[in-house]
Protein backbone atom coordinates (compact mmCIF):
# COMPACT_ATOMS: atom_id res chain seq x y z
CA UNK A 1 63.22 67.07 55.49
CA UNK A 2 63.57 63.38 55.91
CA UNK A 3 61.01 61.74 58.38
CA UNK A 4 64.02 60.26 60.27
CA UNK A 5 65.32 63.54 60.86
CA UNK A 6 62.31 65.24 61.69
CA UNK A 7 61.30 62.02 64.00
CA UNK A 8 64.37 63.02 66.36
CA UNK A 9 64.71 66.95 66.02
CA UNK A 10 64.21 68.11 69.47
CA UNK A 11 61.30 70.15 70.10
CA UNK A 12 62.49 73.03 71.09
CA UNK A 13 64.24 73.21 67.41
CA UNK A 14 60.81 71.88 65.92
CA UNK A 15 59.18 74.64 67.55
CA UNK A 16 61.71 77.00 65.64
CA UNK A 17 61.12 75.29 62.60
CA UNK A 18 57.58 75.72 62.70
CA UNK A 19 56.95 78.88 63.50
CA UNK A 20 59.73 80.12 60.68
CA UNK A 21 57.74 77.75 58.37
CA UNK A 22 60.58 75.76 57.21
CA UNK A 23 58.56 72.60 58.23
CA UNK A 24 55.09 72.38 58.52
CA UNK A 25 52.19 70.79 61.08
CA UNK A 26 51.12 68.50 58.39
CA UNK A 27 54.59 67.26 57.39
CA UNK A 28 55.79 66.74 61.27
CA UNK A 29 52.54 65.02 62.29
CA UNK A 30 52.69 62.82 59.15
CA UNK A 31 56.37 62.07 59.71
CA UNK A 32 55.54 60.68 62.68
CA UNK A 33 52.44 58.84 61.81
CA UNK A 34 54.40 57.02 58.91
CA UNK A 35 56.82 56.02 61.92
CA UNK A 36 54.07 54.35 63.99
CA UNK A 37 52.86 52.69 60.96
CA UNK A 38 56.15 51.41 60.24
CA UNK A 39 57.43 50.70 63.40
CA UNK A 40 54.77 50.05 66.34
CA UNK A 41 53.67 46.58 65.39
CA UNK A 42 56.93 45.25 66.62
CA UNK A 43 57.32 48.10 69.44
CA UNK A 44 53.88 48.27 70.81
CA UNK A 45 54.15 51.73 72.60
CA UNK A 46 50.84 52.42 71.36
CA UNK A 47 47.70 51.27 72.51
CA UNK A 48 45.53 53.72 69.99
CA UNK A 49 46.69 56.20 67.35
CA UNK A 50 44.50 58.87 66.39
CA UNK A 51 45.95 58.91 62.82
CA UNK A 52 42.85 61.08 61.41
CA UNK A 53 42.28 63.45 63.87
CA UNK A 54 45.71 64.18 64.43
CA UNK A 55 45.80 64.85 60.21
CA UNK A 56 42.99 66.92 61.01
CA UNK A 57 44.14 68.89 63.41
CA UNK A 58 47.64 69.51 61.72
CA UNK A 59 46.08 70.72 58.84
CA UNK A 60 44.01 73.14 61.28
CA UNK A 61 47.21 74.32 63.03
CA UNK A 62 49.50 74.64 59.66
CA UNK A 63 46.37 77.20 58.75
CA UNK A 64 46.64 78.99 62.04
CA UNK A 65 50.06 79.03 61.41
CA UNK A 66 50.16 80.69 57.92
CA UNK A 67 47.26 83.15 59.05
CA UNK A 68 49.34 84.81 61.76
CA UNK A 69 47.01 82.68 64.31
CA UNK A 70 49.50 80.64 66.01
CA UNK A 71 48.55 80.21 69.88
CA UNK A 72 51.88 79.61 70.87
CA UNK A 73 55.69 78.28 70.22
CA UNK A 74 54.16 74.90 70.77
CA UNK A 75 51.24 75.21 68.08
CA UNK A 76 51.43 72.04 65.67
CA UNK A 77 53.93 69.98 67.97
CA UNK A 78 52.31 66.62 68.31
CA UNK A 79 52.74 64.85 72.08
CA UNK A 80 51.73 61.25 73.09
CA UNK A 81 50.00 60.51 76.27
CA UNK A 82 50.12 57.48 78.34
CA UNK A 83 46.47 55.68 78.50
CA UNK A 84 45.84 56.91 82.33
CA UNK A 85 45.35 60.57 80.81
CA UNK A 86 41.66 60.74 80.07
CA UNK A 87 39.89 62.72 76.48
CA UNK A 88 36.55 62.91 76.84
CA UNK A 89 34.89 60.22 74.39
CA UNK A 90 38.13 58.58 74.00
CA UNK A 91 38.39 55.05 75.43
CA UNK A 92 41.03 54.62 78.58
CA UNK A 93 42.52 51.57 79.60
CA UNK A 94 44.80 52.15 82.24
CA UNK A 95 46.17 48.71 80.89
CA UNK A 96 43.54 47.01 81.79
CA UNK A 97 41.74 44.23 79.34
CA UNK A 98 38.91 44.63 81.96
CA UNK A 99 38.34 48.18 80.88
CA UNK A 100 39.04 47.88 76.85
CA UNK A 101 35.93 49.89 76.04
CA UNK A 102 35.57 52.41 79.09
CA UNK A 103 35.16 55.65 77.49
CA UNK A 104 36.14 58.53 79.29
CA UNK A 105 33.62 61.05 80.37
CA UNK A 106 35.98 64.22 80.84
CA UNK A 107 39.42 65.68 79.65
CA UNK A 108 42.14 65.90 81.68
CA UNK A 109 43.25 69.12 82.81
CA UNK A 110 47.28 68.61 81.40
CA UNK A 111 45.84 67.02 78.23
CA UNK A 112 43.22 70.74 78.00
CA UNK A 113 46.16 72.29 78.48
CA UNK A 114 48.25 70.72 76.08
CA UNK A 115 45.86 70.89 73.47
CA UNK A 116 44.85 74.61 73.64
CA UNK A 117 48.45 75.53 73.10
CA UNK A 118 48.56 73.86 69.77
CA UNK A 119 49.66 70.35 70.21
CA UNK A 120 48.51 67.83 68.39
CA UNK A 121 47.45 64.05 70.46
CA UNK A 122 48.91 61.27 68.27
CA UNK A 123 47.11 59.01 70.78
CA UNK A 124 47.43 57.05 73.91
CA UNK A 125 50.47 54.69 75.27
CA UNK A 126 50.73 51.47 76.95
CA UNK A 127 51.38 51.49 81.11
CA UNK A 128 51.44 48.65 83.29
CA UNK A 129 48.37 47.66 84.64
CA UNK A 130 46.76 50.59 86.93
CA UNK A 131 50.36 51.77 86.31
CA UNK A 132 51.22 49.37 89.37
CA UNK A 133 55.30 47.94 88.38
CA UNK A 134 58.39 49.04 87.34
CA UNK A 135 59.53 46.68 84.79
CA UNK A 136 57.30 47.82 82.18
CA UNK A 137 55.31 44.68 81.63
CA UNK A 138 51.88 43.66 80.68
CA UNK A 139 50.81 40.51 80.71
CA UNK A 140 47.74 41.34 79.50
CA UNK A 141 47.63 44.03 76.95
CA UNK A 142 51.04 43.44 76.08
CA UNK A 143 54.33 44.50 76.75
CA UNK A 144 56.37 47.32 74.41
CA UNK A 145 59.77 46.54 73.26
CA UNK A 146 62.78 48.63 74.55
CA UNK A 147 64.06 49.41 70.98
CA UNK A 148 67.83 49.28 72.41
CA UNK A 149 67.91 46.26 71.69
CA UNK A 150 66.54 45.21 68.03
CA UNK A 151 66.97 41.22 69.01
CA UNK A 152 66.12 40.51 72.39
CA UNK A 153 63.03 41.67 74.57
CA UNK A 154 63.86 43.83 77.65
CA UNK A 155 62.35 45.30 79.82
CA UNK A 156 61.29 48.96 78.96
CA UNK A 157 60.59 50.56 82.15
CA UNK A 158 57.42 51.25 83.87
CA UNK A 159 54.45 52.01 84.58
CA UNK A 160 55.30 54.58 81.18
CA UNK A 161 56.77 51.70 79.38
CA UNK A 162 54.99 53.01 75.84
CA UNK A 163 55.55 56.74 76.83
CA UNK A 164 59.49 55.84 77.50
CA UNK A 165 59.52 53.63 74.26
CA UNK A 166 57.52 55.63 71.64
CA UNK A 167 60.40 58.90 72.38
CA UNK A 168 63.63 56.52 72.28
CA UNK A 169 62.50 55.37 68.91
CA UNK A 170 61.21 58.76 67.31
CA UNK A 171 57.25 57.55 67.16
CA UNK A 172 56.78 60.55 69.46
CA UNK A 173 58.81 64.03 69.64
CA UNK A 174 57.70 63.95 73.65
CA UNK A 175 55.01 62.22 75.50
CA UNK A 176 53.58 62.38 79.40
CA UNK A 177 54.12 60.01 81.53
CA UNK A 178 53.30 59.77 85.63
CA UNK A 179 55.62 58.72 88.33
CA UNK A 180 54.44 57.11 91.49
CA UNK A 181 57.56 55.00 92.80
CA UNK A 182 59.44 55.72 89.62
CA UNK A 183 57.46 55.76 86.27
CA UNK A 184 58.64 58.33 84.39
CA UNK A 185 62.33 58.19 85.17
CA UNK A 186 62.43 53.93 85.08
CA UNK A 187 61.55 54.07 81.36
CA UNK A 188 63.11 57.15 80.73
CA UNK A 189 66.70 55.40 82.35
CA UNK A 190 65.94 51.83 80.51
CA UNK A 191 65.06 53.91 77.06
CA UNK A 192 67.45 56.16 77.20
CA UNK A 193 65.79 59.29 77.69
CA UNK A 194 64.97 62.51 79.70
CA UNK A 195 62.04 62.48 82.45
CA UNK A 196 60.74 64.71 84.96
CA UNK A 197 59.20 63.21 88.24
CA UNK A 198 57.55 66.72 89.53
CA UNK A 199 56.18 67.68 92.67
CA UNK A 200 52.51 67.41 93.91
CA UNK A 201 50.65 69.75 92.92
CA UNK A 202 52.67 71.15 90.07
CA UNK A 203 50.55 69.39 87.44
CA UNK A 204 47.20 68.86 87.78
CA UNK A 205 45.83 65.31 88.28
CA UNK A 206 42.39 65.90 87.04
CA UNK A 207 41.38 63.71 84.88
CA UNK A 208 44.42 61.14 85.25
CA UNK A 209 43.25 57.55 86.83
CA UNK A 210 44.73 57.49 90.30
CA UNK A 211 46.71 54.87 91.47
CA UNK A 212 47.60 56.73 94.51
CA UNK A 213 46.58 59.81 95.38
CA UNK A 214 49.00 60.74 98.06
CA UNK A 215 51.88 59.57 95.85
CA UNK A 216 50.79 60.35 92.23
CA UNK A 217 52.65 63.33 89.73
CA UNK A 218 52.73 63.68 85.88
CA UNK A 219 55.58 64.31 84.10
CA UNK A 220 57.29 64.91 80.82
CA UNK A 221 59.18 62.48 79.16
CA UNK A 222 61.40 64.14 76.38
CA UNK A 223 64.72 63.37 74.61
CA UNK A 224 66.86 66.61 75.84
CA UNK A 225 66.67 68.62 79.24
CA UNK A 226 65.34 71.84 77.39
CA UNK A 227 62.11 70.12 75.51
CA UNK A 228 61.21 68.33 79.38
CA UNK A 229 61.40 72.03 80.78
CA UNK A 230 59.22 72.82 78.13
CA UNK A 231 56.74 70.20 78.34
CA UNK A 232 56.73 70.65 81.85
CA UNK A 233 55.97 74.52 81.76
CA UNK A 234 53.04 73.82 79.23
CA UNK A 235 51.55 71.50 82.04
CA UNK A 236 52.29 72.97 85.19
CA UNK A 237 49.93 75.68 86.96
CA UNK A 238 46.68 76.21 89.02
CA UNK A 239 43.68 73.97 88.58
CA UNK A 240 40.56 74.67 90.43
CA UNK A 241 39.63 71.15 89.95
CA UNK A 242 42.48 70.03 91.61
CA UNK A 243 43.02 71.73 94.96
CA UNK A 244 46.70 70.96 95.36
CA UNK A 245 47.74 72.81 92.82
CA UNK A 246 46.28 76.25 94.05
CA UNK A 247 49.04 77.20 96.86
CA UNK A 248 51.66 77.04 94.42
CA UNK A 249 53.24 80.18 92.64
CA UNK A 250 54.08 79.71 89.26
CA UNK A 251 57.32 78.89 88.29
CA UNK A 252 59.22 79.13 84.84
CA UNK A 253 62.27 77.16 84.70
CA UNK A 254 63.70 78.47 81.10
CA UNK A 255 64.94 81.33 83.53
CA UNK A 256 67.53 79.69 85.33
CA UNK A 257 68.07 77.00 82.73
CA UNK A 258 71.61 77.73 81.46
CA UNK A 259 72.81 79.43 84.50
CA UNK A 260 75.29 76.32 84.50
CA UNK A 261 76.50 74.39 87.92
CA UNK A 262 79.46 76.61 89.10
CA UNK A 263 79.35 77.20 92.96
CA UNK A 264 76.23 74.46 93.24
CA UNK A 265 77.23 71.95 96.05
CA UNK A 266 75.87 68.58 94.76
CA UNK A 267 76.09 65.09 97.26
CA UNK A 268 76.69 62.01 96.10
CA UNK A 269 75.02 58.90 97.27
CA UNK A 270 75.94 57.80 100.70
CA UNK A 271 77.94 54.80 100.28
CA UNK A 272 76.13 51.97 101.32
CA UNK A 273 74.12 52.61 98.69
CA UNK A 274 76.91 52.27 95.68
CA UNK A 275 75.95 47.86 96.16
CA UNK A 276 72.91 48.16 94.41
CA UNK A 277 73.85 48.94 91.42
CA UNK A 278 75.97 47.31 88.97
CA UNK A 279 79.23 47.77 88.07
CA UNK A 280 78.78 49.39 84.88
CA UNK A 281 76.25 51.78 86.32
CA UNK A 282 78.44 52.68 89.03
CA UNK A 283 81.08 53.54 86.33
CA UNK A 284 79.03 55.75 84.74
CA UNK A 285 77.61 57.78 87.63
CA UNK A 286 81.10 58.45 89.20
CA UNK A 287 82.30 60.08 85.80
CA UNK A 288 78.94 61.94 86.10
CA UNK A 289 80.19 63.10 88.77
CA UNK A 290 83.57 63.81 87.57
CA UNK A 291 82.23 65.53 84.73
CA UNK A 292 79.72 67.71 86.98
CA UNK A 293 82.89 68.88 89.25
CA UNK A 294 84.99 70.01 85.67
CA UNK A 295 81.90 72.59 85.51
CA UNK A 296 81.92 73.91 88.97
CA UNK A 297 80.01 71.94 91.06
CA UNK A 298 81.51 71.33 94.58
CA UNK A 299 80.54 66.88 94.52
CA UNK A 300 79.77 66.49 98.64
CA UNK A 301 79.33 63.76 101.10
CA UNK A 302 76.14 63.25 102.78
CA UNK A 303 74.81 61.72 105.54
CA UNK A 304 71.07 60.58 105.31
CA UNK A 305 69.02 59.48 108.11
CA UNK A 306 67.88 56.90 107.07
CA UNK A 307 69.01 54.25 103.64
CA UNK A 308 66.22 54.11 100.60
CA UNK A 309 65.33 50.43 101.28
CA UNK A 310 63.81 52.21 104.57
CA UNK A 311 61.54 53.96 102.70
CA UNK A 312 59.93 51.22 100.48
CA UNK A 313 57.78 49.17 102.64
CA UNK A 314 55.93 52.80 104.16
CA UNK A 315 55.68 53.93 100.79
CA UNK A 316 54.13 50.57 99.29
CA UNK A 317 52.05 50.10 102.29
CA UNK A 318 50.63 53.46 101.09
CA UNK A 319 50.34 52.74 97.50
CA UNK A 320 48.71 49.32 98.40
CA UNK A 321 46.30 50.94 100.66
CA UNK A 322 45.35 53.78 98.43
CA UNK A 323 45.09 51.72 95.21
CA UNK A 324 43.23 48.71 96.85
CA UNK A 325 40.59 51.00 97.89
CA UNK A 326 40.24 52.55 94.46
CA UNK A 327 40.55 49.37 92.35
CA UNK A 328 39.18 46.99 95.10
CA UNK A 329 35.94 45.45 93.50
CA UNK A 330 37.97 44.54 90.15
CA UNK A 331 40.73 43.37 92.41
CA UNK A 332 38.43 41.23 94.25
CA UNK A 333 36.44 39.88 91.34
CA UNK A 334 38.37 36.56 90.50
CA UNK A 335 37.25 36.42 86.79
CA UNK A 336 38.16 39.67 85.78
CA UNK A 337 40.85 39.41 83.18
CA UNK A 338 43.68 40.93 85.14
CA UNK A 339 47.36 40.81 85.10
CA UNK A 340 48.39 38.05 87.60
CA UNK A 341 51.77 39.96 88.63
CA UNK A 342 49.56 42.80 89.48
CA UNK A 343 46.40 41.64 91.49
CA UNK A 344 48.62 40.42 94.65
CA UNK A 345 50.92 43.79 94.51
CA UNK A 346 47.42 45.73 94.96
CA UNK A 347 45.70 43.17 96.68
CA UNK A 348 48.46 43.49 99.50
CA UNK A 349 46.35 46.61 100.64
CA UNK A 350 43.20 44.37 101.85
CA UNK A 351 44.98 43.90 104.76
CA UNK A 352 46.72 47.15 105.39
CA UNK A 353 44.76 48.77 108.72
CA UNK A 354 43.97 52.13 109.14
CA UNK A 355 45.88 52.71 111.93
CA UNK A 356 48.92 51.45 109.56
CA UNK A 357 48.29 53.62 107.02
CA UNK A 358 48.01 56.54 109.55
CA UNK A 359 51.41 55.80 110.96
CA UNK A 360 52.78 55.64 107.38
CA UNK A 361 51.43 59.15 106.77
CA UNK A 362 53.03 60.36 109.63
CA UNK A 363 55.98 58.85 109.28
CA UNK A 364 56.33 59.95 105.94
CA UNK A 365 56.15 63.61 107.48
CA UNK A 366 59.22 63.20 109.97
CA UNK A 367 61.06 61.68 107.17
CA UNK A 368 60.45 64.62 104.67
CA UNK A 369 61.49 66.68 107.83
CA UNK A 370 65.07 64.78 108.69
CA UNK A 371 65.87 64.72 104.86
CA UNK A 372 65.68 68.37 105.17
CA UNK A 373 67.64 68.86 107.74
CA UNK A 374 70.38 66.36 106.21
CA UNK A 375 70.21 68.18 102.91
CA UNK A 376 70.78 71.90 104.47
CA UNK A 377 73.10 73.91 102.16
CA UNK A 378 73.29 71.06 99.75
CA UNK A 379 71.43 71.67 96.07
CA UNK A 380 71.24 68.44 94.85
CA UNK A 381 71.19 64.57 95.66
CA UNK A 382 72.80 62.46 92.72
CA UNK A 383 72.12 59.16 91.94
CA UNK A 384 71.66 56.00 89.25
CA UNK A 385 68.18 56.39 88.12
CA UNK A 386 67.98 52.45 87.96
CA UNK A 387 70.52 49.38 89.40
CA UNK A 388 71.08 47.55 86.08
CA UNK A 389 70.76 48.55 82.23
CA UNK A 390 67.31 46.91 80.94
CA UNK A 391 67.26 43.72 81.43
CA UNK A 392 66.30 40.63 79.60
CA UNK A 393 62.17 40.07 80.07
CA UNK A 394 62.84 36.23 80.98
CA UNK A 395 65.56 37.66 83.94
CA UNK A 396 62.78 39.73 85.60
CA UNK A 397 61.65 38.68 89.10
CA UNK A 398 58.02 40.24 89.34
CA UNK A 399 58.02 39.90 93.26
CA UNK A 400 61.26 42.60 93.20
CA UNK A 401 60.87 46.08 92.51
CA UNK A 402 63.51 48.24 90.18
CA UNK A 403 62.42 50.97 92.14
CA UNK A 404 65.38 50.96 94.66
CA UNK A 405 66.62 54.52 93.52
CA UNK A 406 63.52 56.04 92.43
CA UNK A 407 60.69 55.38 95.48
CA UNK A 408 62.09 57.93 97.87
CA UNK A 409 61.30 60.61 95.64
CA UNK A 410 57.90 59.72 95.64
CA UNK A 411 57.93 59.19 99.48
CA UNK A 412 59.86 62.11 100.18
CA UNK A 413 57.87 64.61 97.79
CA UNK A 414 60.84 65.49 96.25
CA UNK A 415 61.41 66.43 92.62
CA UNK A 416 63.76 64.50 90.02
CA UNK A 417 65.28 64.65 86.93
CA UNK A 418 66.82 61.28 85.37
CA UNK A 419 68.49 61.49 81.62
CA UNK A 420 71.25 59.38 80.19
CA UNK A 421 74.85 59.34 81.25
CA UNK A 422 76.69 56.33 79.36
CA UNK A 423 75.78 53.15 78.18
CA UNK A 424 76.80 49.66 79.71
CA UNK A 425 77.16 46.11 77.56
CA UNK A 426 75.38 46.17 74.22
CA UNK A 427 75.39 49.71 74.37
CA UNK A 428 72.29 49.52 76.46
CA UNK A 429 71.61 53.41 78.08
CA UNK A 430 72.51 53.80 82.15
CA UNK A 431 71.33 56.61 83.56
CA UNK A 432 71.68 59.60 86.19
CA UNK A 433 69.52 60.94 88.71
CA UNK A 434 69.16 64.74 89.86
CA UNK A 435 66.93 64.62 92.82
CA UNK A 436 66.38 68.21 94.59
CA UNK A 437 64.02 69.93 97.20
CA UNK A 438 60.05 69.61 96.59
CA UNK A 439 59.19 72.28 94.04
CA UNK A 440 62.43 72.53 92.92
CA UNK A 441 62.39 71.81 89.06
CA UNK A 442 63.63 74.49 87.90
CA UNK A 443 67.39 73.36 89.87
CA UNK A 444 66.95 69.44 88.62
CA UNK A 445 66.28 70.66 85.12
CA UNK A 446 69.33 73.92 85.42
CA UNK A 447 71.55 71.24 86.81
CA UNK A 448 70.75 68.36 83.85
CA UNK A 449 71.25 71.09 81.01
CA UNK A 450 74.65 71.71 82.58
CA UNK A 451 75.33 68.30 82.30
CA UNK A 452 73.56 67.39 79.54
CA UNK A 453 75.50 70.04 77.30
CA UNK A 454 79.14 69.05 78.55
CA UNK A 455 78.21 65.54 77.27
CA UNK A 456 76.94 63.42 74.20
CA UNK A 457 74.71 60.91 75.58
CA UNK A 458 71.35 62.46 74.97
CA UNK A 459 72.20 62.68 71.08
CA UNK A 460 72.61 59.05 70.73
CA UNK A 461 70.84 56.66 68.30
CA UNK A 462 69.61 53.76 68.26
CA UNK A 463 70.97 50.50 66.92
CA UNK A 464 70.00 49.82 63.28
């Protein structure tokens, strides 16, 4: 098989493939590889590739495979993972030039688990620094190239800007990202892409640098609804070494995946809200919506207690304040080699008291309560995953945030799905947003296979 077809076969037909042996570890991994060779100088999704051991390891699994030893459907599927995710004795950057050679000293637990079933690391991707912005920049360590657009640097999406940009252009079947105001589904809307912002305590962040804690989830990033629901099943469960994690009952969400949308009532945005994003984006969520109500959806009106610019400043006050006190002695250390668009946004939390931070807590609590209430009987809250297609790198304004759609998820401790819904000038991807009840997955992901399979936009290539 061609490595351009086998670069953008989703993995759930990969997996297929595999274990029927019409493909095999070796040849996938090495399709790939080839890719990154070819293709990542100019892209830069990848900070390290792990060309060898990945080779290795294929060869290891395409033996298992042959031997009747396969540990699972996902044995000799290779994944990328975004350089917060530590491997013992690998070096992580967290995208900082300060921390080039820190070597990591454990595993984490979703990169254990990943591995054990089979899958193959092809190495590390680039993230904004301490995963801190939206845009998908790096100053520093560099900045990858949204392939949408062969001519002209854009912005990618962040802080998974080489997670988002190594799946749009096939260097990567899927790849993890993590989402603390946005950072899976920014690059996953700007790339043109499927990503899962999950729930605390559905993945285990053992083992990931924290930006902050409170506000912090992993999640798949994927090119189809069905391969996120997978990657997000091979991650999700208990992990003693993360506490959060141990109150929650397993979940599959392959159960209720096709059940389709009929009878589901789904709101849309509260209309205020519609003059944030641009025209083009707007055009493409209302025939979301249109499309969604053809299936069987009933498409509601809502009326939220509050608008999402109300929720940014609590929830940046917290991220400041969390990652401040992490990061604070590189933050405060004026020769350290950091990005300069960075420093201030986490240097903002030097001055954030306690009793501030204690009455963003709470108020994050009576929040998450009224959005409850507001959402009773309702299944899902749609949105635009971002306000503009990607823009132009020399158009960004690094004291905004693109996060106007995205941080209330976070905030709220809600769970979200964002995957592509049309495409606006230049063909560049827009994007929708499924954002349901905390712990509810398994409905974002059921309601974005409805949509996803009524529709084309996930099957797109790129230009070229």
């Amino acid at each position: 098989m061609p490595a351009t077809e086998l670069a953008f076969l989703p993995v759930h037909q990969l997996c297929a493939d595999l274990a029927a042996r019409r493909v095999s570890p070796v040849e996938v991994t090495q399709a790939f590889l080839e890719r990154i060779a070819a293709q990542d100088p100019k892209l830069g999704a990848f900070v390290d590739v792990y060309g060898e051991e990945a080779r290795l390891a294929a060869q290891a699994a395409e033996a298992a495979i042959a031997s009747g030893h396969a540990v699972g459907p996902l044995h000799g599927v290779p994944v990328a993972l975004k350089d917060l995710i530590e491997l013992e004795g690998r070096v992580v950057t967290g995208g900082c030039q300060a921390w080039r050679e820190r070597r990591a000293t454990r595993t984490a637990t979703l990169a254990r688990r990943l591995i054990a079933q089979g899958m193959i690391v092809l190495g590390k991707t680039h993230t904004v620094e301490f995963a801190m912005g939206g845009w998908g920049t790096n100053s520093v360590l560099g900045t990858p190239w949204n392939p949408w657009d062969p001519d002209r640097r854009r912005t990618p999406g962040g802080s998974s800007s080489g997670s988002g940009v190594a799946v749009a252009a096939g260097l990567a079947p899927w790849a993890v990202g993590s989402d603390t105001g946005g950072s899976v589904r920014l690059p996953a809307s700007w790339c043109g892409i499927t990503g899962l912002k999950t729930t605390i305590g559905r993945i285990s962040t053992y083992g990931v640098l924290p930006l902050s804690p409170t506000l912090d989830t992993p999640g798949p990033m994927a090119r189809c609804v069905e391969d996120a629901a997978l990657l997000y099943l091979a991650m999700q469960g208990p992990d003693p070494l993360d506490p959060r994690t141990l109150r929650l009952p397993f979940t599959d969400p392959m159960a209720t995946l096709r059940r389709g949308v009929r009878g589901l009532r789904l709101a849309r945005m509260p209309e205020g809200e519609r003059q944030y994003a641009s025209n083009e984006v707007l055009a493409a969520y209302d025939r979301s919506l249109a499309e969604l109500e053809a299936l069987g959806a009933e498409i509601v009106a809502v009326k939220l207690p509050f608008n999402f610019a109300d929720v940014a400043a609590a929830n940046l006050l917290i991220m400041a304040a969390e990652s401040y006190t992490i990061l604070h002695e590189l933050i405060d250390d004026e020769r350290a080699p950091l990005d300069p668009h960075v420093r201030p946004r986490i240097a903002a939390g030097r001055a954030v008291t306690a009793r501030a931070y204690i009455e963003a807590l709470q108020q994050r609590e009576t929040m998450k309560l009224a959005f409850a209430d507001a959402m009773e009987g309702i299944d899902a809250l749609l949105t635009p995953t971002t306000m503009t297609t990607a823009l132009p790198l020399e158009d960004v304004d690094q004291g905004k945030a693109p996060a106007h759609f995205t941080r209330f998820g976070n905030f709220l401790d809600l769970c979200a799905l964002a995957l592509p819904n049309g495409q606006g000038e230049g063909g560049l991807p827009t994007s929708l947003q499924i954002v349901c009840r905390g712990y509810d997955e398994a409905m974002a992901l059921r309601i974005g296979w409805a949509y996803e399979n009524a529709t084309e936009w996930h099957q797109r290539r790129l230009p070229g």
